[in-house]
PDB file of N, CA and C in Angstrom:
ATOM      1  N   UNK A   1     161.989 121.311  49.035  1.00  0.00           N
ATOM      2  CA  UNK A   1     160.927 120.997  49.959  1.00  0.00           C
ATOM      3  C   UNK A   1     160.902 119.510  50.266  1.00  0.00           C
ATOM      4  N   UNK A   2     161.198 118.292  49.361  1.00  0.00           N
ATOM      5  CA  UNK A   2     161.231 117.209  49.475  1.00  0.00           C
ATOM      6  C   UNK A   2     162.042 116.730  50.181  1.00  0.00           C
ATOM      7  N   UNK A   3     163.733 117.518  50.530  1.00  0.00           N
ATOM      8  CA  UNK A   3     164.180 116.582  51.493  1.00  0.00           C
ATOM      9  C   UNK A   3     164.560 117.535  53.069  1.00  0.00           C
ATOM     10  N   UNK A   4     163.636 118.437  53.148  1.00  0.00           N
ATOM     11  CA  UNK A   4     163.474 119.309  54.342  1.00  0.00           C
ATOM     12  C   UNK A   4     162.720 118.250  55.182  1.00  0.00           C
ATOM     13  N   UNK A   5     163.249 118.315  56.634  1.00  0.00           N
ATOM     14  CA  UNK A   5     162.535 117.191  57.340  1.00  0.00           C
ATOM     15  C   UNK A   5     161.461 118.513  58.346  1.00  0.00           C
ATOM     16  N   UNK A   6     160.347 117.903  58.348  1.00  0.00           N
ATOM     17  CA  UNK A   6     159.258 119.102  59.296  1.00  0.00           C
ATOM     18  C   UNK A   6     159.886 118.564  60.751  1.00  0.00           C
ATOM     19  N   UNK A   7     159.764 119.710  61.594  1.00  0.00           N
ATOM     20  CA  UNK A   7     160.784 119.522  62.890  1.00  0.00           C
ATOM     21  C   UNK A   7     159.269 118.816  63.905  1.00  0.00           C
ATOM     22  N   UNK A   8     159.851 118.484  64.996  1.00  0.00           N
ATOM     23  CA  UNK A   8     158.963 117.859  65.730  1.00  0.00           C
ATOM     24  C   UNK A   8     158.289 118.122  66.681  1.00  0.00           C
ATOM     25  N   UNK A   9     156.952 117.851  66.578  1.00  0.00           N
ATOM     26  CA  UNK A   9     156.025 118.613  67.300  1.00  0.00           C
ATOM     27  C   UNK A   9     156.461 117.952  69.162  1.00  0.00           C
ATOM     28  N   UNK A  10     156.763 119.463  69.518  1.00  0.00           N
ATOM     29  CA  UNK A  10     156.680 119.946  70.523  1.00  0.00           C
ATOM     30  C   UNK A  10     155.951 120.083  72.326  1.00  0.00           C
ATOM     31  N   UNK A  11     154.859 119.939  71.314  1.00  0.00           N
ATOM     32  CA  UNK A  11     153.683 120.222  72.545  1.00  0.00           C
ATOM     33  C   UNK A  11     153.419 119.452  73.350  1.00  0.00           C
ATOM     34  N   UNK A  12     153.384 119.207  74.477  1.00  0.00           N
ATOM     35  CA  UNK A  12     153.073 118.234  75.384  1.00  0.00           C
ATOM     36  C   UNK A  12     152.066 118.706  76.401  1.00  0.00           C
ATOM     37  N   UNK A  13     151.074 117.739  76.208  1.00  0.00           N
ATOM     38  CA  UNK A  13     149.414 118.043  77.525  1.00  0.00           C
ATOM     39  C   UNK A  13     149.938 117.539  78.574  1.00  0.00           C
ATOM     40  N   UNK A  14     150.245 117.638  79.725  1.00  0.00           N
ATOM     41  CA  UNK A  14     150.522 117.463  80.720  1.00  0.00           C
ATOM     42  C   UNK A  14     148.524 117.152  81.578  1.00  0.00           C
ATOM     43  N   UNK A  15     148.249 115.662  81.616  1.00  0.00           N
ATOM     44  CA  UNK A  15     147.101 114.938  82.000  1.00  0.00           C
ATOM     45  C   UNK A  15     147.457 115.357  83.467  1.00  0.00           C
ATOM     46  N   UNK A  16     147.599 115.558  84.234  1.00  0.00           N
ATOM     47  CA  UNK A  16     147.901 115.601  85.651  1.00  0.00           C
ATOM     48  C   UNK A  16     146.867 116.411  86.453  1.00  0.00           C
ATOM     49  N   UNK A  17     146.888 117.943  85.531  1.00  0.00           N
ATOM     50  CA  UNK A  17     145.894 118.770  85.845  1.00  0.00           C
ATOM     51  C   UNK A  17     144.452 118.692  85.627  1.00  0.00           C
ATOM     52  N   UNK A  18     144.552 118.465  84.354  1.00  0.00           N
ATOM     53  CA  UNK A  18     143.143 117.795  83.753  1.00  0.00           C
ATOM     54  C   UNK A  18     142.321 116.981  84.485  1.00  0.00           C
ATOM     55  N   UNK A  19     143.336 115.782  84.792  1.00  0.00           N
ATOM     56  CA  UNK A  19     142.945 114.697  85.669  1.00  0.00           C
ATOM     57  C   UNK A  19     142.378 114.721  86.751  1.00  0.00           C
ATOM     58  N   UNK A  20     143.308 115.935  87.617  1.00  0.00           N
ATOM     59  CA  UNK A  20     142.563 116.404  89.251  1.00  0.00           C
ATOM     60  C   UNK A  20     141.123 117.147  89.182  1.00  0.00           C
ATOM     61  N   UNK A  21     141.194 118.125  87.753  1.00  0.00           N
ATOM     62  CA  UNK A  21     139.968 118.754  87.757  1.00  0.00           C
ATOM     63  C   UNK A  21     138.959 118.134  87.663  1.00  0.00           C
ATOM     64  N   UNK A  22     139.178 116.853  86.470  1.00  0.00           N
ATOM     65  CA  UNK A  22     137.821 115.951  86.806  1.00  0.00           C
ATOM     66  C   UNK A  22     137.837 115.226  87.889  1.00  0.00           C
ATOM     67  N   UNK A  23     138.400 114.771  88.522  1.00  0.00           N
ATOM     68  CA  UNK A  23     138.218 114.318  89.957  1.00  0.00           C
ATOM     69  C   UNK A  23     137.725 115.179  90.691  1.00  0.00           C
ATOM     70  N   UNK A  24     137.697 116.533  90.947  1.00  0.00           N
ATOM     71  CA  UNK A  24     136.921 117.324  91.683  1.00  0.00           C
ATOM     72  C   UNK A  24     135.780 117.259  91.731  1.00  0.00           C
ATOM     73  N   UNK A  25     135.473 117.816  89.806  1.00  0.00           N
ATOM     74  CA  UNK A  25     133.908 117.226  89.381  1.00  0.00           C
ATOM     75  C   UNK A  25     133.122 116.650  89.972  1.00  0.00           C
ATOM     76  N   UNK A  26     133.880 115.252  89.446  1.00  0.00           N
ATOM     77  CA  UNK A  26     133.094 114.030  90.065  1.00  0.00           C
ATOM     78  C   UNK A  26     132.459 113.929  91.747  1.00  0.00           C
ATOM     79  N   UNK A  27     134.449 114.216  92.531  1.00  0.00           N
ATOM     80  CA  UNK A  27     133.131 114.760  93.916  1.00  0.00           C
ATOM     81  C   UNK A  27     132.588 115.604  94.227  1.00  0.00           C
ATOM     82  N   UNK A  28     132.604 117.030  93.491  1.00  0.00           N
ATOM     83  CA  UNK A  28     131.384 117.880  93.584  1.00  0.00           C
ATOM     84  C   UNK A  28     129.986 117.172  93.394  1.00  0.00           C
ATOM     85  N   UNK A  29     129.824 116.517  91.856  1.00  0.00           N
ATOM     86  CA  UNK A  29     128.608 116.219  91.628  1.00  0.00           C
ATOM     87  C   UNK A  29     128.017 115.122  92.123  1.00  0.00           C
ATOM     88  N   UNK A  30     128.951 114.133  92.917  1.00  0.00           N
ATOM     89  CA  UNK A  30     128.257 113.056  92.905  1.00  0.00           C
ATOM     90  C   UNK A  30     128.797 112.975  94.643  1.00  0.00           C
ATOM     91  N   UNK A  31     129.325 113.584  94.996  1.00  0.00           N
ATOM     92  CA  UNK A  31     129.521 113.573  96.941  1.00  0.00           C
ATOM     93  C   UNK A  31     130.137 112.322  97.265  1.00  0.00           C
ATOM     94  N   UNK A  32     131.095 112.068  96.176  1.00  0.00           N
ATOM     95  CA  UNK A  32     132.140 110.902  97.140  1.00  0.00           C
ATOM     96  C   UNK A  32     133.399 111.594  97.901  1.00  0.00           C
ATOM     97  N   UNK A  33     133.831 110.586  98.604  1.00  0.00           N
ATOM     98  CA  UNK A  33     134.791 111.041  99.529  1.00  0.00           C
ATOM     99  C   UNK A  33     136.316 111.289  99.092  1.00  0.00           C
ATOM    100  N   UNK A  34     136.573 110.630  98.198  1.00  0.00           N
ATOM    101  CA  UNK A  34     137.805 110.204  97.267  1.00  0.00           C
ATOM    102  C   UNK A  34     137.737 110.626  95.971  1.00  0.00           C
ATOM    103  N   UNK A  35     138.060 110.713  94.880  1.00  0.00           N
ATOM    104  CA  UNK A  35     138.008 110.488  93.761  1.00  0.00           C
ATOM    105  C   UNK A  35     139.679 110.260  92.840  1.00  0.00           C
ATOM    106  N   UNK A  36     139.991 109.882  92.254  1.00  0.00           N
ATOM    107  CA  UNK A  36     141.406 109.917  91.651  1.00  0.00           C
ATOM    108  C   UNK A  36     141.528 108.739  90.597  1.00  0.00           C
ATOM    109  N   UNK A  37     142.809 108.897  89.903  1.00  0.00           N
ATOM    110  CA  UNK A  37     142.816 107.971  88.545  1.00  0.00           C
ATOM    111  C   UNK A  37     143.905 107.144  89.106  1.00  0.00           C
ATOM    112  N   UNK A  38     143.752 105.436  88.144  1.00  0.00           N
ATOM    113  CA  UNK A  38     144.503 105.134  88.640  1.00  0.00           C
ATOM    114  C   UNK A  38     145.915 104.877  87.354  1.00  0.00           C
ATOM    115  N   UNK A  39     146.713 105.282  88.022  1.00  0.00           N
ATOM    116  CA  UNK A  39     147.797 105.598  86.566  1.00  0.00           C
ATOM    117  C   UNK A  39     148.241 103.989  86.381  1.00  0.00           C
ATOM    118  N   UNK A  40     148.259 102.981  87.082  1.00  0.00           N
ATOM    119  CA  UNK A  40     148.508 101.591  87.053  1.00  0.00           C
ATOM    120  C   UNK A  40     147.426 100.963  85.803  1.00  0.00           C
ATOM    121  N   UNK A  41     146.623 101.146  86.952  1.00  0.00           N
ATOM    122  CA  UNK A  41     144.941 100.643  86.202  1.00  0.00           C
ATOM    123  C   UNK A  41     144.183 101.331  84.960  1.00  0.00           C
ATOM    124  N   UNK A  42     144.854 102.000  85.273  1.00  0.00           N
ATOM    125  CA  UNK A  42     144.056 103.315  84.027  1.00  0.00           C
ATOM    126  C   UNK A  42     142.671 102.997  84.148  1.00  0.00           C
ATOM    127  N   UNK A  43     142.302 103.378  85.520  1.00  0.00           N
ATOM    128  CA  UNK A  43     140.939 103.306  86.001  1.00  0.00           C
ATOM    129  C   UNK A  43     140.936 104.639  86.888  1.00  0.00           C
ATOM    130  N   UNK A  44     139.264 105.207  86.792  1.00  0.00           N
ATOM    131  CA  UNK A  44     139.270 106.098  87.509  1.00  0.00           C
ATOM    132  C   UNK A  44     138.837 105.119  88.796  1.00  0.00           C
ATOM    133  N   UNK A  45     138.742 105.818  90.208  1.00  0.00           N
ATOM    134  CA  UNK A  45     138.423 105.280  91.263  1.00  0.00           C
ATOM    135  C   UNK A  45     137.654 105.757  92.369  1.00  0.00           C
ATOM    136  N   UNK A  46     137.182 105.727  93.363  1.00  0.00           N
ATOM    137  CA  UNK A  46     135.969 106.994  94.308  1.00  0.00           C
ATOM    138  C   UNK A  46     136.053 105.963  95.528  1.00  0.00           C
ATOM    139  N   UNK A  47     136.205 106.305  96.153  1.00  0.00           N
ATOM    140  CA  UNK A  47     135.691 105.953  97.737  1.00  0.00           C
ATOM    141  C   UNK A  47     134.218 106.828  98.141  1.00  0.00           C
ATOM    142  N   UNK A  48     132.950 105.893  98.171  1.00  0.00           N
ATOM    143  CA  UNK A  48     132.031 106.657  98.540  1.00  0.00           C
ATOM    144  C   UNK A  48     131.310 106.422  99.874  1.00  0.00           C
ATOM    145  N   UNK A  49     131.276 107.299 100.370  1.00  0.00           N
ATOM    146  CA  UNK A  49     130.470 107.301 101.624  1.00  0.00           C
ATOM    147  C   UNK A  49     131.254 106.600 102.826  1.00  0.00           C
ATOM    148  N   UNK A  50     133.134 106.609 102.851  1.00  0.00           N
ATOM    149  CA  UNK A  50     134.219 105.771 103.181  1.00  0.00           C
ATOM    150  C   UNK A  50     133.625 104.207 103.715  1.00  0.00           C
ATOM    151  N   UNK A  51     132.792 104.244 102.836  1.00  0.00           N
ATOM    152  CA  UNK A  51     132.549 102.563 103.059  1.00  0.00           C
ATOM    153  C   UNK A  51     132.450 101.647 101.728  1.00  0.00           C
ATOM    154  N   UNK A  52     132.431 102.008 100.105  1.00  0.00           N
ATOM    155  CA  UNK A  52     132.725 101.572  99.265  1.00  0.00           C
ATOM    156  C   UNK A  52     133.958 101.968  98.145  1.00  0.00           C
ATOM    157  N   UNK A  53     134.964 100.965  97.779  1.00  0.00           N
ATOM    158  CA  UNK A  53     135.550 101.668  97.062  1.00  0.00           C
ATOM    159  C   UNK A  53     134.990 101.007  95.515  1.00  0.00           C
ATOM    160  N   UNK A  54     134.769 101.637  94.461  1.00  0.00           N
ATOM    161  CA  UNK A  54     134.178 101.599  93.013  1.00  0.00           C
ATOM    162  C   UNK A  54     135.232 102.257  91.858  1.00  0.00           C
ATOM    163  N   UNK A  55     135.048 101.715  90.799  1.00  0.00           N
ATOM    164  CA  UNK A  55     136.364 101.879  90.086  1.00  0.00           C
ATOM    165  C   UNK A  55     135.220 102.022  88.888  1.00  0.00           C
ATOM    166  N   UNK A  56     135.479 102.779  87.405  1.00  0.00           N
ATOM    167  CA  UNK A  56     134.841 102.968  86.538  1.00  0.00           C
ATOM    168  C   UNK A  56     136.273 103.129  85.029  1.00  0.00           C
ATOM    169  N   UNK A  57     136.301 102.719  84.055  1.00  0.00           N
ATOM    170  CA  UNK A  57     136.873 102.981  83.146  1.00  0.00           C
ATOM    171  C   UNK A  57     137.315 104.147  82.536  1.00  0.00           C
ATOM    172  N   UNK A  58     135.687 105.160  82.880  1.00  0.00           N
ATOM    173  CA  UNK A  58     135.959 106.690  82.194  1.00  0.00           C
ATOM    174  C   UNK A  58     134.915 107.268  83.598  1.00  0.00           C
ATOM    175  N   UNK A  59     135.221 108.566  83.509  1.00  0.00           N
ATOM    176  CA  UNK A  59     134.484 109.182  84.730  1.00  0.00           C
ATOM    177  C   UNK A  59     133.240 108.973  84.759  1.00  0.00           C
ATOM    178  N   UNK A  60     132.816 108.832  83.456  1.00  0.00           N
ATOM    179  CA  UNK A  60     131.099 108.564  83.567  1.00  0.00           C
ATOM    180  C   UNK A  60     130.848 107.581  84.080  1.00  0.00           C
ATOM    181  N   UNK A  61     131.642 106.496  83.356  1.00  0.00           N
ATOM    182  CA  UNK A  61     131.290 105.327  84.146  1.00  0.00           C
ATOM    183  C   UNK A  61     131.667 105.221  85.597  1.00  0.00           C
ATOM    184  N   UNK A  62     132.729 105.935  86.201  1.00  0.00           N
ATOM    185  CA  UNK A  62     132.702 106.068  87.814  1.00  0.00           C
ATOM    186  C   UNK A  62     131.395 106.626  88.581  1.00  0.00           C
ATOM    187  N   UNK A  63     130.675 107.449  87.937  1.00  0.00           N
ATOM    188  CA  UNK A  63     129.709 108.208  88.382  1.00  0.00           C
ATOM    189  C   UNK A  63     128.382 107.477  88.436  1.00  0.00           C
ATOM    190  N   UNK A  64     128.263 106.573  87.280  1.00  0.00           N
ATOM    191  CA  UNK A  64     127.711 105.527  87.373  1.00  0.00           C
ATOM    192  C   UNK A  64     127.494 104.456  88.347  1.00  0.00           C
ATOM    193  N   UNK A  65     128.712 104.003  88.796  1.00  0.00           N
ATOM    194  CA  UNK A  65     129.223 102.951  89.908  1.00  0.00           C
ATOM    195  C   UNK A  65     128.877 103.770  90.895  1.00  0.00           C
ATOM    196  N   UNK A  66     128.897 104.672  91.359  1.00  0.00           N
ATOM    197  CA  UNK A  66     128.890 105.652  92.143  1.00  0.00           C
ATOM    198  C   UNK A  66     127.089 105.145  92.777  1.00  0.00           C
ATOM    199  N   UNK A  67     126.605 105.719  91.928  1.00  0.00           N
ATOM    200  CA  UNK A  67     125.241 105.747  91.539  1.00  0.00           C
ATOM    201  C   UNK A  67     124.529 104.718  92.101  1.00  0.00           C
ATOM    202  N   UNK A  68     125.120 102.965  91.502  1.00  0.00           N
ATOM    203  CA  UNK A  68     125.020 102.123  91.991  1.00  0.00           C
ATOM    204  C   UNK A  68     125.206 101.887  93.469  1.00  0.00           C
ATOM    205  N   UNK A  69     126.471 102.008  93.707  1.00  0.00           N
ATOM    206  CA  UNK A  69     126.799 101.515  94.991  1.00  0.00           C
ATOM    207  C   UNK A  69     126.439 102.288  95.987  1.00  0.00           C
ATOM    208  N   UNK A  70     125.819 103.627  96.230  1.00  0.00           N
ATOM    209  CA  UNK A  70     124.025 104.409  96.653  1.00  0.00           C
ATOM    210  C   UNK A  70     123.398 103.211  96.749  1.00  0.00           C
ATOM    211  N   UNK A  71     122.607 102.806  95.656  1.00  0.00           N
ATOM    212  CA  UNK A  71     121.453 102.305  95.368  1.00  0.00           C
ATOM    213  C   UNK A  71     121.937 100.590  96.248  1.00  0.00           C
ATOM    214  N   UNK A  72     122.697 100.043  96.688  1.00  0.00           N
ATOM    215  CA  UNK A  72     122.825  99.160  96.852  1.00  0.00           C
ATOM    216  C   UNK A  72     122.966  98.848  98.349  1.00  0.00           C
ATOM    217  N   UNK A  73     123.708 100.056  98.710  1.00  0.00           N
ATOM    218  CA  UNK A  73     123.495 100.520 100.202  1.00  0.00           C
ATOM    219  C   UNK A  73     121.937 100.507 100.368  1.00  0.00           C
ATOM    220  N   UNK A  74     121.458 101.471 100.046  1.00  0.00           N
ATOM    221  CA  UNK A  74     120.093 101.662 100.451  1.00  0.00           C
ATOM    222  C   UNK A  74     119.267 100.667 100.488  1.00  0.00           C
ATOM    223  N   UNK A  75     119.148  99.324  99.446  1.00  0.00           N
ATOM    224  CA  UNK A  75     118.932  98.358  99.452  1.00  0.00           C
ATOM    225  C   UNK A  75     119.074  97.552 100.357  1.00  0.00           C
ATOM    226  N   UNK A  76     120.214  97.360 101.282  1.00  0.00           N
ATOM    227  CA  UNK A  76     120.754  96.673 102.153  1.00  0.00           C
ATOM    228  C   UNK A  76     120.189  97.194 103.480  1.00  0.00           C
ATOM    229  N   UNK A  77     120.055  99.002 103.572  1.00  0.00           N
ATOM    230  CA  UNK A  77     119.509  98.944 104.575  1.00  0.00           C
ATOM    231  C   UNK A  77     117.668  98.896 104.781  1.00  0.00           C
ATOM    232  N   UNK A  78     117.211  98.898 103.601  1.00  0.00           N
ATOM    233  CA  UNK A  78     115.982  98.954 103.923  1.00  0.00           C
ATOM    234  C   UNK A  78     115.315  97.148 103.730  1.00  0.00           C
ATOM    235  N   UNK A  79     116.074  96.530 104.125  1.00  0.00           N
ATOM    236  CA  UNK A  79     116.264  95.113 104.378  1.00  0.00           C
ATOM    237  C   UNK A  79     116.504  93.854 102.923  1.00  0.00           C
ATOM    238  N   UNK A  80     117.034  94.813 102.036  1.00  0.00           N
ATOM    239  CA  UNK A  80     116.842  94.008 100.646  1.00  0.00           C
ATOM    240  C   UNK A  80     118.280  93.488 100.529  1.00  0.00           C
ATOM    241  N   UNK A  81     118.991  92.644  99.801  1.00  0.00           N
ATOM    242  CA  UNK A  81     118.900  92.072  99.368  1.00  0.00           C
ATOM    243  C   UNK A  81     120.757  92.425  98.676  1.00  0.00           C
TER     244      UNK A  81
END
């Protein structure tokens, strides 16, 4: 048993799919126009409302930015700031 080598694990997750599904998510739940990762940046990313683009670390935090950059629009148009 000591000089049997354990053979090598095999399995490979293929992120690709995973990846698109939460990008769907995200624009299901949160109604951006875009959503996608960036394999450079290893940032997720959203184009919302095709007038901001927002970048987040993990999807939450895109959804977040998301969130924001709403709130900042609206700000702008109701004469703020």
């Amino acid at each position: 048993m000591r000089g049997e080598r354990l053979p090598d694990d095999t399995a490979v997750i293929d992120p690709v799919p995973i990846r698109a599904l939460e990008a769907r998510r995200i624009e299901a739940r949160y109604g951006a126009t875009a959503v996608w990762f960036g394999y450079f940046t290893r940032h997720w990313w959203a184009l919302v409302d095709l007038a901001w683009l927002v970048e987040g670390k993990t999807p939450d935090r895109l959804g977040e930015a998301i969130v924001a950059a709403r709130r900042r629009d609206l700000l702008r148009a109701a004469g703020g700031t």
